[in-house]
N, C-alpha and C. Protein backbone atom coordinates (compact mmCIF):
# COMPACT_ATOMS: atom_id res chain seq x y z
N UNK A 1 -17.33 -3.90 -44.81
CA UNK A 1 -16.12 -4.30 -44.10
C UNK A 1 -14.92 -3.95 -44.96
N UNK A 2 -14.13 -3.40 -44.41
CA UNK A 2 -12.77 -2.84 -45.03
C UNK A 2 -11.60 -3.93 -44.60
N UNK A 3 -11.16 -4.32 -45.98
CA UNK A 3 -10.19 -5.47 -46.24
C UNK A 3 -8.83 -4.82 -45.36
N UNK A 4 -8.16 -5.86 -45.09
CA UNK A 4 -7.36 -5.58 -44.16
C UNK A 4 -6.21 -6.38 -44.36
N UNK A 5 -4.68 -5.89 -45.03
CA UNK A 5 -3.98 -6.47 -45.56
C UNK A 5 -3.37 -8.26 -44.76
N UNK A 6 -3.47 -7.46 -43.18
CA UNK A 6 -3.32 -8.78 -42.00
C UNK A 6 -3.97 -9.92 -42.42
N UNK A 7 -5.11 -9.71 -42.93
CA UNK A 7 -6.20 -11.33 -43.41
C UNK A 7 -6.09 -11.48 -44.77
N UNK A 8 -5.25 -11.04 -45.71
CA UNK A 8 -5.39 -11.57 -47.01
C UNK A 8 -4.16 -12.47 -47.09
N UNK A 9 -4.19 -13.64 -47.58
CA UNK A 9 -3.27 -14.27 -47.41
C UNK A 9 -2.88 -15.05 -48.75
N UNK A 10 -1.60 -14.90 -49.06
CA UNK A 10 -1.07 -14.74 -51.10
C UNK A 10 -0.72 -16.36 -50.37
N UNK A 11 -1.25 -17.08 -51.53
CA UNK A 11 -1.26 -18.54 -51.58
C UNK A 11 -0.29 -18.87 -52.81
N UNK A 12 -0.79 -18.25 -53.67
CA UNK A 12 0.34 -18.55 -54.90
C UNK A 12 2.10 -18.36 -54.81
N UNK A 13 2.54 -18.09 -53.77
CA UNK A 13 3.98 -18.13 -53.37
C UNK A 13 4.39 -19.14 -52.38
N UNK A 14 3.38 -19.78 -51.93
CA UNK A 14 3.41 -20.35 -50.92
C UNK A 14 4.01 -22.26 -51.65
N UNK A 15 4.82 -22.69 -51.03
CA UNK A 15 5.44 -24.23 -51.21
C UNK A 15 4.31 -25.27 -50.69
N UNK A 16 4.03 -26.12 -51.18
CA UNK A 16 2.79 -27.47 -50.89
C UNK A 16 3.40 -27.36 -49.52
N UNK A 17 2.36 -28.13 -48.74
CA UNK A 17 2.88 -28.48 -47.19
C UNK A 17 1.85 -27.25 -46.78
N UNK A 18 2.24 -27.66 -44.88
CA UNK A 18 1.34 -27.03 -44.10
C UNK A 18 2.21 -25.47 -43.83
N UNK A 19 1.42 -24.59 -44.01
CA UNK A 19 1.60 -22.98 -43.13
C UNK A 19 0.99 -22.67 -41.87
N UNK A 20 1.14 -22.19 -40.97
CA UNK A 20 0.71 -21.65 -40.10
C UNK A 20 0.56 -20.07 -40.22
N UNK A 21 -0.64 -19.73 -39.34
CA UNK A 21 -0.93 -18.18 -39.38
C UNK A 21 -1.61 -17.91 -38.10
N UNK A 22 -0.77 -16.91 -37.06
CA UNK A 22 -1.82 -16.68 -35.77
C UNK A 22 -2.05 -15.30 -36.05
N UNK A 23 -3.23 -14.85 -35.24
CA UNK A 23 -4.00 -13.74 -35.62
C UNK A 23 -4.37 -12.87 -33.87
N UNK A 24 -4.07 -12.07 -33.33
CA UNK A 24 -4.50 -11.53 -32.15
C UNK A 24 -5.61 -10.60 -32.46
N UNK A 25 -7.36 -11.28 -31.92
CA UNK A 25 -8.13 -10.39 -32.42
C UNK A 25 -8.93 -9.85 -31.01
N UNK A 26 -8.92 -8.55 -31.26
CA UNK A 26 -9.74 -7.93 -30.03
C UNK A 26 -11.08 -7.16 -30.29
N UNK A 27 -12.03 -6.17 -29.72
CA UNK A 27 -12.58 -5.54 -30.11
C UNK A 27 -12.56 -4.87 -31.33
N UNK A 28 -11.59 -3.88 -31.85
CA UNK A 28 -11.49 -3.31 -32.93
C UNK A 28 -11.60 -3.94 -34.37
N UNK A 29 -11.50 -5.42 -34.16
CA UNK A 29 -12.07 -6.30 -34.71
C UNK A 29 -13.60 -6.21 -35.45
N UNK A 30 -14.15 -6.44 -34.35
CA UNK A 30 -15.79 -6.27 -34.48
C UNK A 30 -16.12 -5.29 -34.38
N UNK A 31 -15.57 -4.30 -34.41
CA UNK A 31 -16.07 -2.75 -34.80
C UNK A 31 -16.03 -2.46 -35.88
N UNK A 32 -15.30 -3.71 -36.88
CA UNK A 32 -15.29 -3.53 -38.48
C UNK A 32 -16.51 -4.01 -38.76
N UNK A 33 -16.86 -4.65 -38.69
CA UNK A 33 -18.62 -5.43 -38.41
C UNK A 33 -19.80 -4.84 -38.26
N UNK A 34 -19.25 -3.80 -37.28
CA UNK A 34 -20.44 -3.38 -36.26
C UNK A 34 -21.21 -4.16 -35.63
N UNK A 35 -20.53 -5.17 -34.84
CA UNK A 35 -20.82 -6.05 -34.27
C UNK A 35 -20.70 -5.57 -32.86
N UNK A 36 -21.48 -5.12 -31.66
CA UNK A 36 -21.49 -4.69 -30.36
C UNK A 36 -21.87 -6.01 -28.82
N UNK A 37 -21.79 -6.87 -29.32
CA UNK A 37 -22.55 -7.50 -28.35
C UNK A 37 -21.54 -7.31 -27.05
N UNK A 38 -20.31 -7.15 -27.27
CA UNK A 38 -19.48 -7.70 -26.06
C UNK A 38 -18.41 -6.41 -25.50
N UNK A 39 -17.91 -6.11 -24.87
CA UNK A 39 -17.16 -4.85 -24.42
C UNK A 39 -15.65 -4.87 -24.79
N UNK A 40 -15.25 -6.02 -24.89
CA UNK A 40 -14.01 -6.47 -25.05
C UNK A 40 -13.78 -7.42 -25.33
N UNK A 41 -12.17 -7.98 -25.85
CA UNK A 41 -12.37 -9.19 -26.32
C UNK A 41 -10.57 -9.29 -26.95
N UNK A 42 -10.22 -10.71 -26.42
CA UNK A 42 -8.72 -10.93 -26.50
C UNK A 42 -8.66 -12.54 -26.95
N UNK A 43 -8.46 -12.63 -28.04
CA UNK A 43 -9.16 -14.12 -28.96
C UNK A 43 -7.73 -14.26 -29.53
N UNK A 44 -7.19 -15.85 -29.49
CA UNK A 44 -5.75 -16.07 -30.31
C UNK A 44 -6.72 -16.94 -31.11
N UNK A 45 -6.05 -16.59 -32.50
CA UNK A 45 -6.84 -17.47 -33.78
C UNK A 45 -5.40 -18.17 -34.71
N UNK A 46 -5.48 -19.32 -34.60
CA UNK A 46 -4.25 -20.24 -35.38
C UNK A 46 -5.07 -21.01 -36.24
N UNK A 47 -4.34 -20.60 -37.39
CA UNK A 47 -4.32 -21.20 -38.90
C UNK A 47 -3.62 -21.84 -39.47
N UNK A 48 -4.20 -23.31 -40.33
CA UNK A 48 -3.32 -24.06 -40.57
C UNK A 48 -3.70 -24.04 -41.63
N UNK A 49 -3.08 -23.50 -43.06
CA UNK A 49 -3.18 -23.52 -44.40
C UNK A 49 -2.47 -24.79 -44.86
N UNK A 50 -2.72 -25.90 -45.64
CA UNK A 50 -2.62 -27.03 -45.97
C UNK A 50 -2.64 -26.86 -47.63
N UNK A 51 -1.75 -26.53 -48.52
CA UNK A 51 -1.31 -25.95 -49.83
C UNK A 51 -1.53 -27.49 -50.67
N UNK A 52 -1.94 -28.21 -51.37
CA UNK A 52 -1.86 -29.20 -52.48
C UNK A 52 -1.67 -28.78 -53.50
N UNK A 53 -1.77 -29.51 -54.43
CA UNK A 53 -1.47 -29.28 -56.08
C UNK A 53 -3.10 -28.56 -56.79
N UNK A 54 -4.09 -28.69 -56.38
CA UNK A 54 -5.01 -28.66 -56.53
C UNK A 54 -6.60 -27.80 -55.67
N UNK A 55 -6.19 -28.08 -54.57
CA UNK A 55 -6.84 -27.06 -53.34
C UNK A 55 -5.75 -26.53 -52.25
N UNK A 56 -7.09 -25.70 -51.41
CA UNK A 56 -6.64 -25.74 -50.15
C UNK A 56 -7.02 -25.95 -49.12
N UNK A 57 -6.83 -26.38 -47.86
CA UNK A 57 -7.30 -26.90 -46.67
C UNK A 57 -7.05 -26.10 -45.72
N UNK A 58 -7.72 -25.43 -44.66
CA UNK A 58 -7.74 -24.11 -44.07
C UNK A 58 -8.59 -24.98 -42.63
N UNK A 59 -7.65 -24.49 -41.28
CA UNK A 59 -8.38 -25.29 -40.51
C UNK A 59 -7.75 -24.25 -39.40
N UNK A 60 -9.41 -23.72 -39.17
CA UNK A 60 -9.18 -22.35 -37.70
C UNK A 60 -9.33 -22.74 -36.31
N UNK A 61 -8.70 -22.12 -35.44
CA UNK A 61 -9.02 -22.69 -34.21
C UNK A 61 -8.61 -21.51 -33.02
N UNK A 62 -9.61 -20.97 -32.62
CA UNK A 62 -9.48 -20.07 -31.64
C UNK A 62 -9.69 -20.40 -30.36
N UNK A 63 -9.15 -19.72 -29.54
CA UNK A 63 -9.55 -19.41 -27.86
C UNK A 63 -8.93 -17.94 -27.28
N UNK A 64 -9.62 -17.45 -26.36
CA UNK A 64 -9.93 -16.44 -25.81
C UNK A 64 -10.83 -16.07 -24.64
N UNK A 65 -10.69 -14.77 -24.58
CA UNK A 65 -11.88 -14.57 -23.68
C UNK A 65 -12.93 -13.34 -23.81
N UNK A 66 -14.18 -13.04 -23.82
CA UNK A 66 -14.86 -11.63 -24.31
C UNK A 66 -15.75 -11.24 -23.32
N UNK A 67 -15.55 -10.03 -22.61
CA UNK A 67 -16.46 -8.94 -21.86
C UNK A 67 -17.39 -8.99 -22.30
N UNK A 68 -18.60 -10.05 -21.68
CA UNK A 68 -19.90 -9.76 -21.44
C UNK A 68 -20.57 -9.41 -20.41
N UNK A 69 -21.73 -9.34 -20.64
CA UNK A 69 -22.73 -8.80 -19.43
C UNK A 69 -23.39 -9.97 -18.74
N UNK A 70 -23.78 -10.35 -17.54
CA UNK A 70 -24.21 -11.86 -17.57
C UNK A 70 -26.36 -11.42 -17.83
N UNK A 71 -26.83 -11.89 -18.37
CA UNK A 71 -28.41 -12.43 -18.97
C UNK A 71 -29.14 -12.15 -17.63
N UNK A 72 -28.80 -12.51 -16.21
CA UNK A 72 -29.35 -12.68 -15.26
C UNK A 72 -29.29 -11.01 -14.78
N UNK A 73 -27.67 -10.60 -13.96
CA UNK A 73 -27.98 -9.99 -13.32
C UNK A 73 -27.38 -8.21 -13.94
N UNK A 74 -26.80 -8.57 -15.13
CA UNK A 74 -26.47 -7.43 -16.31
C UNK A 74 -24.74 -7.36 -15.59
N UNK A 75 -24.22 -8.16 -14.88
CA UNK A 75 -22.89 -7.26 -14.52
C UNK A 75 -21.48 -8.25 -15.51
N UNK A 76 -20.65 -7.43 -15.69
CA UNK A 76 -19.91 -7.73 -16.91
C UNK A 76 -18.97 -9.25 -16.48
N UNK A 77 -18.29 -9.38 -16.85
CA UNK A 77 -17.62 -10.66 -16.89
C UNK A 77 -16.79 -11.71 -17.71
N UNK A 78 -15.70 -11.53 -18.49
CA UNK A 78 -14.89 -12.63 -18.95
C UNK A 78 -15.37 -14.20 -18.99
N UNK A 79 -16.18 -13.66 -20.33
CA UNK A 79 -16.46 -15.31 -20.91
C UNK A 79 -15.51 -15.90 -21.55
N UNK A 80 -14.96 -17.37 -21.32
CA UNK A 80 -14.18 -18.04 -21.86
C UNK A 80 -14.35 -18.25 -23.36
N UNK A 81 -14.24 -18.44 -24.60
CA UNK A 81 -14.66 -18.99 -25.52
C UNK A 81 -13.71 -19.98 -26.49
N UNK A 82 -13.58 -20.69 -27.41
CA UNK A 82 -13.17 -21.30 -28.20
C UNK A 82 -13.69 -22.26 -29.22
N UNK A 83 -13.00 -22.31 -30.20
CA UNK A 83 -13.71 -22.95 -31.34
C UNK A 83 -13.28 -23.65 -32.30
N UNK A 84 -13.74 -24.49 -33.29
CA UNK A 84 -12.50 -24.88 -34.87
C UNK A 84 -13.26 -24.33 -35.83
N UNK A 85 -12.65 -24.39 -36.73
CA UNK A 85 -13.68 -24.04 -38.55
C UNK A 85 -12.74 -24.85 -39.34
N UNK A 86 -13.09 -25.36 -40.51
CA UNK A 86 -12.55 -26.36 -41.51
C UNK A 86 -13.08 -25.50 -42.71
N UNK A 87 -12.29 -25.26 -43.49
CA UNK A 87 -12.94 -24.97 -44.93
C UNK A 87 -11.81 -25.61 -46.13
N UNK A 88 -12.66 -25.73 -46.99
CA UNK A 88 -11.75 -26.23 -48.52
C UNK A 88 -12.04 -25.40 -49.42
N UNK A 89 -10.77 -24.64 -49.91
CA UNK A 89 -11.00 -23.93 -50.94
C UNK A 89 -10.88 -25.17 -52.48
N UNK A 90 -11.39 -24.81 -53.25
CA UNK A 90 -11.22 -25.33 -54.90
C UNK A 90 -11.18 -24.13 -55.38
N UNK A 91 -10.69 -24.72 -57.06
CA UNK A 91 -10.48 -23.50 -57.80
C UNK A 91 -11.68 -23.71 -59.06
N UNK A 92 -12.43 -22.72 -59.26
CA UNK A 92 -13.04 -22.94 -60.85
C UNK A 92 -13.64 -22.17 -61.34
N UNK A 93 -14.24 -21.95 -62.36
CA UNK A 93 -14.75 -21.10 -63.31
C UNK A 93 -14.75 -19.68 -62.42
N UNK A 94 -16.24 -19.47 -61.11
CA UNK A 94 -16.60 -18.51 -60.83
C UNK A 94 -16.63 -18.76 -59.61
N UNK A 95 -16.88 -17.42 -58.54
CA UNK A 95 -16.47 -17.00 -57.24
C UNK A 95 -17.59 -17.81 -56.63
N UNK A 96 -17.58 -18.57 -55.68
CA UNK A 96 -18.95 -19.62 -54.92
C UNK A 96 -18.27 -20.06 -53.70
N UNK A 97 -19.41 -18.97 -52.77
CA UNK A 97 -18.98 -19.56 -51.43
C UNK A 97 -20.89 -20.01 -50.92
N UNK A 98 -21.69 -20.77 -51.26
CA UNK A 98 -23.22 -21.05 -51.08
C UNK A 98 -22.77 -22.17 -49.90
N UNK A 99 -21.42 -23.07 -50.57
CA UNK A 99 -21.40 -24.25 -48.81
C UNK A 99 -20.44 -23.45 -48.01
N UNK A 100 -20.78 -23.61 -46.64
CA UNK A 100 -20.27 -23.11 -45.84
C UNK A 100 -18.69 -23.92 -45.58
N UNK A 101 -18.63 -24.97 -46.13
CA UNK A 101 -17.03 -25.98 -45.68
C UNK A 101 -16.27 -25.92 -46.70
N UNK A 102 -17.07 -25.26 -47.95
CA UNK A 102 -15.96 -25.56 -49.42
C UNK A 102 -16.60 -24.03 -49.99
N UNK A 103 -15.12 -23.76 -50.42
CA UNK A 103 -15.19 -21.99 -51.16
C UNK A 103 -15.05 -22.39 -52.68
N UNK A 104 -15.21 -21.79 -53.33
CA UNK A 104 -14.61 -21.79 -55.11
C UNK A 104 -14.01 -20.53 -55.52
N UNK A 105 -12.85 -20.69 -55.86
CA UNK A 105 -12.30 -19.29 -56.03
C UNK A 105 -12.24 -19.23 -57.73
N UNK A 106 -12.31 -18.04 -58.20
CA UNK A 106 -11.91 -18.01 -59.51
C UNK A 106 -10.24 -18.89 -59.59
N UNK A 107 -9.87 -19.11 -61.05
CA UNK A 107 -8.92 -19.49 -61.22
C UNK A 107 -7.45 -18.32 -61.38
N UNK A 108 -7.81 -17.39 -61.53
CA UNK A 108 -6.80 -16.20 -61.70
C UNK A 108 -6.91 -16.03 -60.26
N UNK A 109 -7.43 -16.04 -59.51
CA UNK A 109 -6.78 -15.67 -57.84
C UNK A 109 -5.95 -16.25 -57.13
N UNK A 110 -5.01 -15.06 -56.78
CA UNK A 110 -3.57 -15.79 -56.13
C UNK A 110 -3.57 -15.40 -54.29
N UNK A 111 -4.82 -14.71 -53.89
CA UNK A 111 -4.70 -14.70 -52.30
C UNK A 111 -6.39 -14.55 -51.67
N UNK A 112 -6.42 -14.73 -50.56
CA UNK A 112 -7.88 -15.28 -49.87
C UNK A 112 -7.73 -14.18 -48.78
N UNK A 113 -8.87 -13.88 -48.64
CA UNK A 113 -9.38 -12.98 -47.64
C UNK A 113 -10.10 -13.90 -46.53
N UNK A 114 -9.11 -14.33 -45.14
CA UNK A 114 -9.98 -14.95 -43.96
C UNK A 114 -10.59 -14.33 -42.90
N UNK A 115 -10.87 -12.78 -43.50
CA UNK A 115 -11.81 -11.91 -42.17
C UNK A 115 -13.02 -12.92 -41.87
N UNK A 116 -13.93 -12.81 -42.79
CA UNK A 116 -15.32 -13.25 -43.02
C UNK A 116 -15.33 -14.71 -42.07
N UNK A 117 -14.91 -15.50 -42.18
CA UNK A 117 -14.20 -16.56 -41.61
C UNK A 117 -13.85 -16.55 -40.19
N UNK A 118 -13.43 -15.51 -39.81
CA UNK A 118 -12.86 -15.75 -38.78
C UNK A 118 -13.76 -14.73 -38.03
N UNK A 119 -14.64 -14.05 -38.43
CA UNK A 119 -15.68 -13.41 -37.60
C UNK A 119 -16.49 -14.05 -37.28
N UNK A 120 -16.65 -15.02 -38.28
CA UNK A 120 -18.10 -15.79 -38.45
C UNK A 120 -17.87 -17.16 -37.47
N UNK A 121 -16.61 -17.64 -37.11
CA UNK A 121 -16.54 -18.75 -36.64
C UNK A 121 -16.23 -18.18 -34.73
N UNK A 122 -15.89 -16.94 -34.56
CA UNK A 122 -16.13 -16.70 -33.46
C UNK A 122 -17.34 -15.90 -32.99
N UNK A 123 -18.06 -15.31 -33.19
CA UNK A 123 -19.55 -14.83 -33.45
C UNK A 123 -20.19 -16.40 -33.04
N UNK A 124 -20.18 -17.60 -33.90
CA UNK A 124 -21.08 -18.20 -33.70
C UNK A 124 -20.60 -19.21 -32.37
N UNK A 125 -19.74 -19.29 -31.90
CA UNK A 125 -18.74 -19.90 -30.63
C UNK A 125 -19.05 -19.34 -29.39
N UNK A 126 -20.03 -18.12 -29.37
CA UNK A 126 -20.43 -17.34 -28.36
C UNK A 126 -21.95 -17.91 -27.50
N UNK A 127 -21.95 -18.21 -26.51
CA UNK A 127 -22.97 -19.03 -25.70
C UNK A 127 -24.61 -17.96 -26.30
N UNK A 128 -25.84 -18.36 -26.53
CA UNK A 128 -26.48 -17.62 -26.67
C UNK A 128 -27.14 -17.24 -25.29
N UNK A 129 -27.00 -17.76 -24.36
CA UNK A 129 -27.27 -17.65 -22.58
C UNK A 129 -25.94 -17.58 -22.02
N UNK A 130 -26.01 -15.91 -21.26
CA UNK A 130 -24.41 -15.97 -20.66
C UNK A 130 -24.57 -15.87 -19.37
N UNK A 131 -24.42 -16.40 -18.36
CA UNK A 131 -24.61 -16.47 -17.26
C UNK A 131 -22.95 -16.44 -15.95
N UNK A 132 -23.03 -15.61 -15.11
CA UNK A 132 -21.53 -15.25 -14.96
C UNK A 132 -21.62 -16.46 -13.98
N UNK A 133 -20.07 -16.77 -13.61
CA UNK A 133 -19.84 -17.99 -13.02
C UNK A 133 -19.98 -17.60 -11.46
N UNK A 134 -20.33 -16.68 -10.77
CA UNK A 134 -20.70 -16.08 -9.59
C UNK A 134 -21.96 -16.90 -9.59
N UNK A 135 -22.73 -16.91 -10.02
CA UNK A 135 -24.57 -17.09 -10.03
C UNK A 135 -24.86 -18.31 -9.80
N UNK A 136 -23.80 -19.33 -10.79
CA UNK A 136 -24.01 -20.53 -10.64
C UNK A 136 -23.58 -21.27 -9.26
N UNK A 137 -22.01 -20.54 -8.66
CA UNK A 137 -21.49 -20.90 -8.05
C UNK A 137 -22.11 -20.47 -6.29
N UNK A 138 -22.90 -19.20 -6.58
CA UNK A 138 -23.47 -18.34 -5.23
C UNK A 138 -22.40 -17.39 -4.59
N UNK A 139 -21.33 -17.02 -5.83
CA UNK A 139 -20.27 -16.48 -4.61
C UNK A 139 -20.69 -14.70 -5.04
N UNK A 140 -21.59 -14.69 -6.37
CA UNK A 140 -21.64 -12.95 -6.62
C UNK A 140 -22.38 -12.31 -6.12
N UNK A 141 -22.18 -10.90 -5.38
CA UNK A 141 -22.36 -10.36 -4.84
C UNK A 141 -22.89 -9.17 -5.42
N UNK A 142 -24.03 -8.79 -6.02
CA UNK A 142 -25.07 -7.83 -6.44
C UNK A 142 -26.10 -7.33 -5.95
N UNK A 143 -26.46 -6.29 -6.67
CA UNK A 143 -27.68 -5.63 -5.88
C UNK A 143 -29.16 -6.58 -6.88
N UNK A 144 -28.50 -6.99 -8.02
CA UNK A 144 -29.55 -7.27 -8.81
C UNK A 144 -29.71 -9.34 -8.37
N UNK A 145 -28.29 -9.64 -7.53
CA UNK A 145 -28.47 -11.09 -7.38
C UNK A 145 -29.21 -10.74 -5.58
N UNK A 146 -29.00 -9.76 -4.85
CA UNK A 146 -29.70 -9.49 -3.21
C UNK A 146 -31.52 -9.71 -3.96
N UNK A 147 -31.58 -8.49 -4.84
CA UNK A 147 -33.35 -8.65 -5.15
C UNK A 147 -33.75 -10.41 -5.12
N UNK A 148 -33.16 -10.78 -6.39
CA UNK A 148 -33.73 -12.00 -6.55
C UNK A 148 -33.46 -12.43 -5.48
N UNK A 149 -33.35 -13.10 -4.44
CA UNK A 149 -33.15 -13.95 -3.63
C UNK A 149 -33.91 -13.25 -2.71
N UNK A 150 -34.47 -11.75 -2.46
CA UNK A 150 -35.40 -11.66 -1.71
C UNK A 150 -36.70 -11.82 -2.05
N UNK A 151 -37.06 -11.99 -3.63
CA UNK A 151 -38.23 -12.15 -3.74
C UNK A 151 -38.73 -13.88 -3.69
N UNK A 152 -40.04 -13.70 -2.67
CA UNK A 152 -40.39 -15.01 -2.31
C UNK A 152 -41.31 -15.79 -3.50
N UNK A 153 -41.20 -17.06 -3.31
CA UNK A 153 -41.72 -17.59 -4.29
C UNK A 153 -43.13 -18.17 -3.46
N UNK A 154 -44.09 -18.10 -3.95
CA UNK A 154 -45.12 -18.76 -3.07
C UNK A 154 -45.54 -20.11 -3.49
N UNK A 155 -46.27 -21.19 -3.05
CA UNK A 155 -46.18 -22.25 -3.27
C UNK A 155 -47.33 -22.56 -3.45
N UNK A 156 -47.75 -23.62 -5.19
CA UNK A 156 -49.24 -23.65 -5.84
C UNK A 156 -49.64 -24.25 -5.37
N UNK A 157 -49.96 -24.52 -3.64
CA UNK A 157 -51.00 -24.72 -2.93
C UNK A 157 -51.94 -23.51 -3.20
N UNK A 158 -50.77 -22.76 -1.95
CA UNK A 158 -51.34 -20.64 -1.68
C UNK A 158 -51.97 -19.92 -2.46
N UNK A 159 -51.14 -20.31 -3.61
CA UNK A 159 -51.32 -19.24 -5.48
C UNK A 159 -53.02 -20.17 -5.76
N UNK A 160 -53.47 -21.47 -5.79
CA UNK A 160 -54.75 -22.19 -5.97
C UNK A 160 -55.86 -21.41 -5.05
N UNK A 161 -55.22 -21.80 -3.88
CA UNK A 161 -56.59 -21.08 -2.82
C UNK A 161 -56.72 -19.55 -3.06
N UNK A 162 -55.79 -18.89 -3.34
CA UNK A 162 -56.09 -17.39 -3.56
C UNK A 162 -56.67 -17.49 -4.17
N UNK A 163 -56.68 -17.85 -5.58
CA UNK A 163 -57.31 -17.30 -7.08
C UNK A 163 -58.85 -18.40 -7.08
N UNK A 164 -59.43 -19.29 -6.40
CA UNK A 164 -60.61 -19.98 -6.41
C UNK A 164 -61.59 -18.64 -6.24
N UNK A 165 -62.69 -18.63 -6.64
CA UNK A 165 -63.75 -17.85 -6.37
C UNK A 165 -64.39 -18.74 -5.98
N UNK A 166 -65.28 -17.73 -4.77
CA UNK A 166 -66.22 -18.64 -3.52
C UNK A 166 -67.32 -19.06 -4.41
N UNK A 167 -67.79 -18.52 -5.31
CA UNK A 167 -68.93 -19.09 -6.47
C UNK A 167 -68.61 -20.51 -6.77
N UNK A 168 -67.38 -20.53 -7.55
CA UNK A 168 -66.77 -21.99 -7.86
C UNK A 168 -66.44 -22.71 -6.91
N UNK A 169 -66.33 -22.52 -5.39
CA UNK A 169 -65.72 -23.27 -4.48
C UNK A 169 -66.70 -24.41 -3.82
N UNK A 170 -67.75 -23.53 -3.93
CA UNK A 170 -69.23 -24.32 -3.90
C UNK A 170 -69.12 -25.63 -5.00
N UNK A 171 -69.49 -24.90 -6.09
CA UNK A 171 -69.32 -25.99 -7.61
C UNK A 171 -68.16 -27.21 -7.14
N UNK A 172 -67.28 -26.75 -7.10
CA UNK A 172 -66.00 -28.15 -7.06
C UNK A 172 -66.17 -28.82 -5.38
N UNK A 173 -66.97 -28.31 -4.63
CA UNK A 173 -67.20 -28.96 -3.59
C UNK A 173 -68.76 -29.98 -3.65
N UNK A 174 -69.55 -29.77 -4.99
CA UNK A 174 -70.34 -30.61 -5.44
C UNK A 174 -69.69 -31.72 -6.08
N UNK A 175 -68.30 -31.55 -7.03
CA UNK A 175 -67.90 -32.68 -7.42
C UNK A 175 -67.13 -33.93 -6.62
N UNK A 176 -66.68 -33.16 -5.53
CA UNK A 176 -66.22 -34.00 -4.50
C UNK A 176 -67.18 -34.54 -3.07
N UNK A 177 -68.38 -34.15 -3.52
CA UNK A 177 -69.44 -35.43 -2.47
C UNK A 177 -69.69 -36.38 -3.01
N UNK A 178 -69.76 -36.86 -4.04
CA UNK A 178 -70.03 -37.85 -4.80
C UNK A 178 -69.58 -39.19 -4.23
């Protein structure tokens, strides 16, 4: 992934108190990734950098919407999405990001890179079942939603009596004279 001056963000100039930072992220986004799942994608991401004497407090919060395909009948569709992320940076010895809510930055670093962050918190905000709101509702109109609804379902009475063999039908008609 190629750093991208837009997400590095110089903390050491910055006055205690809260900052704000919005971010307009679309596809070209996740093409830094190579991340393909979705066709498109128009995501507002607001950042609230929270500066102390000592850390920092970083609190993400997106919404948007991303071109998927729906699971059922493959046809595309504007999924809603949105999300938060919380992280705490500290400062100390060596570079440690192992918890996912608290970073450790060296102490000579004066700015933070929030790509990683902000891929990772919309990536995981994404439904793992996408189902378009036509399907649920009955209003979409497909060739792949016409099939399903013509294929019949038969009922495990029908599906029982088919599959008995007349050998066994005998047998289970011994257990029921009893």
């Amino acid at each position: 992934m190629k750093v991208t001056n837009e997400f590095l963000i110089p903390y050491v100039g910055l006055k205690l108190g809260k900052h704000q930072f919005e971010y307009q992220i679309n596809k070209a986004f996740f093409d830094h990734f190579e991340y393909d799942e979705f066709d498109s994608a128009d995501i507002k991401v607001n950042l609230v950098l929270e500066k102390q004497s000592s850390m920092l407090e970083l609190n993400f919060k997106h919404s948007g919407t991303i071109n998927v395909p729906c699971d059922l009948t493959n046809e595309p569709f504007d999924l809603p999405i949105k999300g938060k992320l919380k992280l705490v940076v500290r400062f100390g010895e060596t570079y440690n990001d192992d918890n996912e809510e608290l970073l450790i930055l060296p102490f000579g670093e004066h700015q933070i890179d929030v790509t990683q962050y902000i891929y990772e918190m919309i990536v995981l905000s994404i439904p793992l079942k996408r189902i378009h709101p036509g399907v649920k509702d009955g209003t979409l109109k497909s060739d792949a939603m016409d099939k399903l609804n013509n294929i019949e379902v038969k009922d495990e009475e029908e599906v029982k009596e088919e599959e008995i063999d007349p050998r066994w039908a005998a047998l289970k008609k011994l257990l029921t004279d009893k």
